[in-house]
Protein backbone atom coordinates (compact mmCIF):
# COMPACT_ATOMS: atom_id res chain seq x y z
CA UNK A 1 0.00 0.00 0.00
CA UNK A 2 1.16 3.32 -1.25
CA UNK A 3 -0.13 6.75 -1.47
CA UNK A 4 -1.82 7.51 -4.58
CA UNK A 5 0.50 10.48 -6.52
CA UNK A 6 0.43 12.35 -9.44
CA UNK A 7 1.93 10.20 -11.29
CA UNK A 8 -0.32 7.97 -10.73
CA UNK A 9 -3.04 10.23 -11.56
CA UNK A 10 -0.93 11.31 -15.26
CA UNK A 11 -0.28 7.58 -15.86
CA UNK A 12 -4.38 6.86 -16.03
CA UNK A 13 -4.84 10.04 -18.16
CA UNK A 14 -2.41 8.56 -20.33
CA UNK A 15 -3.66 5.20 -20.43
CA UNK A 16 -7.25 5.80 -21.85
CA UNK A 17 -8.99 4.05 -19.96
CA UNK A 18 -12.31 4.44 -18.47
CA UNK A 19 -11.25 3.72 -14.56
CA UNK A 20 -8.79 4.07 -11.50
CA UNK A 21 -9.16 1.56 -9.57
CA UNK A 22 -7.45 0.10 -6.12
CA UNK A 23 -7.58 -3.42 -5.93
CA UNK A 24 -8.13 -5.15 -2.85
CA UNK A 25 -4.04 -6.02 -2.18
CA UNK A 26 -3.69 -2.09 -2.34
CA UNK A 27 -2.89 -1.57 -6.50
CA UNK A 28 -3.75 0.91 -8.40
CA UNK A 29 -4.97 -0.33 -11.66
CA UNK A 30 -6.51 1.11 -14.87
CA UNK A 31 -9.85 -0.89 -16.28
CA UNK A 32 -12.46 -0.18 -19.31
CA UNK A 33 -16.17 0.35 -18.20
CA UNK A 34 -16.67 -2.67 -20.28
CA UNK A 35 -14.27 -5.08 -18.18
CA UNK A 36 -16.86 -4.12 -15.20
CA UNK A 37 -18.64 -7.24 -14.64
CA UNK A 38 -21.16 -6.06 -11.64
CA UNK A 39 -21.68 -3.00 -9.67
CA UNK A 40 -22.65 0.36 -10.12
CA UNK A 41 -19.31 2.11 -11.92
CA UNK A 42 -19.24 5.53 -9.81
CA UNK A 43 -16.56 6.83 -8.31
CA UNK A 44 -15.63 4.87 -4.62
CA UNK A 45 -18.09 2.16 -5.30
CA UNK A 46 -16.70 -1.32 -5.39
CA UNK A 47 -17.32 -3.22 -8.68
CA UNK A 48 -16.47 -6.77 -9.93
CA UNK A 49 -13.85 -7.33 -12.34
CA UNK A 50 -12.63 -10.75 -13.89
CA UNK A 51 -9.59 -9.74 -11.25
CA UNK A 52 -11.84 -9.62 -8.45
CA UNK A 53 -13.36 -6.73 -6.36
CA UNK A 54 -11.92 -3.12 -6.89
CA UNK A 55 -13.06 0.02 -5.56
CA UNK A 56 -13.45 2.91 -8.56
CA UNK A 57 -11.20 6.19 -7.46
CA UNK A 58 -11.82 7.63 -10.61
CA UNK A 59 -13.75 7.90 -13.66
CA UNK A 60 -11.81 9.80 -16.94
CA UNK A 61 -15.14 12.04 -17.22
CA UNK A 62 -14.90 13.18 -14.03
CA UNK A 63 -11.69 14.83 -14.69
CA UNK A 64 -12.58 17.85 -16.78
CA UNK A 65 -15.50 18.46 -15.07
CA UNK A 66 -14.41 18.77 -11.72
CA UNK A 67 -13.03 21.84 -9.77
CA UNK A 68 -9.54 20.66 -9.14
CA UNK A 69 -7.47 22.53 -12.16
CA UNK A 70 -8.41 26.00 -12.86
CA UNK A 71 -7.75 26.33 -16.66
CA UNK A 72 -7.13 24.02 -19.26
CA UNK A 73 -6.46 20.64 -17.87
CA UNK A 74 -3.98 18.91 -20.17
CA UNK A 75 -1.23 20.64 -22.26
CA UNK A 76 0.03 18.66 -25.54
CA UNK A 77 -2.25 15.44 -24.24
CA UNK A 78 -0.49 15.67 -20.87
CA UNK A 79 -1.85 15.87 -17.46
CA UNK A 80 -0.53 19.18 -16.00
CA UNK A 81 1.71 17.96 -12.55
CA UNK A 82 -0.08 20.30 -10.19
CA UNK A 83 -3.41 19.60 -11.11
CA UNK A 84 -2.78 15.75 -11.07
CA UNK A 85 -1.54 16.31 -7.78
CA UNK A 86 -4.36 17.89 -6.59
CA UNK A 87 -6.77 15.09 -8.18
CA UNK A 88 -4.49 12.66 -6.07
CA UNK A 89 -5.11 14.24 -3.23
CA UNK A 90 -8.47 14.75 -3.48
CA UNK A 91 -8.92 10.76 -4.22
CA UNK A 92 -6.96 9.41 -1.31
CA UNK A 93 -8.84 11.99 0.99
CA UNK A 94 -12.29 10.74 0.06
CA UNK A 95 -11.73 7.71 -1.97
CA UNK A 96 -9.27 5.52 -0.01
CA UNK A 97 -8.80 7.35 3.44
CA UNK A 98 -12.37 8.46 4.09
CA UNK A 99 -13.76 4.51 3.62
CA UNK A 100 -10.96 3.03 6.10
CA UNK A 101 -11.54 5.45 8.49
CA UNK A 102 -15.38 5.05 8.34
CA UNK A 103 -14.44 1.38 8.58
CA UNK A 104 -12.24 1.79 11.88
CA UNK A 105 -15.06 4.10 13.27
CA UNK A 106 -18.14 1.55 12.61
CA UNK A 107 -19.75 0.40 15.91
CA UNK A 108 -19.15 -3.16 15.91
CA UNK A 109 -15.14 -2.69 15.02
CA UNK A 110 -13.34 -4.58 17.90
CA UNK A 111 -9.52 -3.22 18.87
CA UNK A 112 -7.81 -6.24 16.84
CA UNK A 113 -9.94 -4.64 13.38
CA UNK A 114 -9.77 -0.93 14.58
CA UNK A 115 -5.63 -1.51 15.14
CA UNK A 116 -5.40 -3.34 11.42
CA UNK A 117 -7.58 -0.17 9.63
CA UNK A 118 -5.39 2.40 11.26
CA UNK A 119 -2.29 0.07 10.21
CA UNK A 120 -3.76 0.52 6.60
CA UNK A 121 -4.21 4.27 7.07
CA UNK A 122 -1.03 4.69 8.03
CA UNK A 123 0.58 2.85 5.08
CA UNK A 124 -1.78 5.23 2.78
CA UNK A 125 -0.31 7.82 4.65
CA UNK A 126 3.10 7.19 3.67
CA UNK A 127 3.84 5.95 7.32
CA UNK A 128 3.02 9.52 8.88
CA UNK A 129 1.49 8.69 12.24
CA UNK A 130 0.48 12.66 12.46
CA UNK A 131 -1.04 12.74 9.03
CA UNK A 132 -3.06 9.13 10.17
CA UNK A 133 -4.09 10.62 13.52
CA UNK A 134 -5.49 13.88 11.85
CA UNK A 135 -7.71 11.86 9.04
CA UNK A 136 -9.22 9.58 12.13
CA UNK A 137 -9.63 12.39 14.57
CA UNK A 138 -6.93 11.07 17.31
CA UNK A 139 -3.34 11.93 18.89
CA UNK A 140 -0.63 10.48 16.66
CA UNK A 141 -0.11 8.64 20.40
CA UNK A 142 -3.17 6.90 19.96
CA UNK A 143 -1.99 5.87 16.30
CA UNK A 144 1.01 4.65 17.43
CA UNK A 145 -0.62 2.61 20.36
CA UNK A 146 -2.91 0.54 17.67
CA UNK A 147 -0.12 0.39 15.29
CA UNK A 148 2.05 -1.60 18.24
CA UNK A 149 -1.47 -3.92 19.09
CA UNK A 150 -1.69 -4.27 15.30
CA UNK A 151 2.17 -5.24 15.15
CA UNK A 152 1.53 -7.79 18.30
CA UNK A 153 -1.63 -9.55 16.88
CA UNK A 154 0.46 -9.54 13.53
């Protein structure tokens, strides 16, 4: 598990096709609407592939249309850098961060599955305890705490 980045973001413009997608062992991976065997293809639902189960970060017609580049958003069929960071951030934030966290935060998590989701979040995070603690809404103590009962139940 890695954070998604720009280039991540440039690499699917490139690609042409339809989807970003994280797959279920953490990959980013690029599929065509047409490859979607069953869900509803909208961004941060999780669909069926002939891979398995992925969870749709973004769709290539959401990215003119959305706020996250002010002016023209490729230059010679490029992704600008800036704005594909921004769409990077924007996707971790509510596409792969926001679900975890709503996961760790669900009623009937136990300590074992709370430690394991903020494990996850921290690995999204790059390994930054502080930026983990801020997307769950606790002290990058209480991160580090789960992270050493995630490492002992490990």
């Amino acid at each position: 598990m890695r954070p998604l980045a720009a280039a991540d973001i440039i690499s699917f413009y490139a690609s042409t096709r339809d989807l970003l997608t994280l797959t279920g062992d953490g990959r980013y991976e690029h599929f065509d609407t047409r490859e979607i065997r069953s869900g509803q293809v909208t961004a941060y639902n999780t669909v069926t592939t002939d891979e398995g189960e992925v969870r749709v970060l973004l769709e290539r017609a959401a990215l003119p249309d959305a706020d996250w580049h002010p002016g023209p958003l490729a230059r010679h069929d490029q992704l600008d850098t800036a704005t594909a960071a921004r769409v990077a951030e924007t996707v971790m934030r509510d596409g792969v961060i926001a679900p975890l966290v709503q996961q760790a935060d669900e009623e009937g998590a136990g300590d074992t599955e709370r430690a394991c989701v903020v494990a996850e979040i921290v690995a999204y995070c790059g390994g930054d305890e502080t930026a983990a603690g801020r997307h769950l809404g606790i002290s990058p103590d209480a991160v580090h705490e789960l992270l050493t009962k995630n490492a002992s139940t490990a």
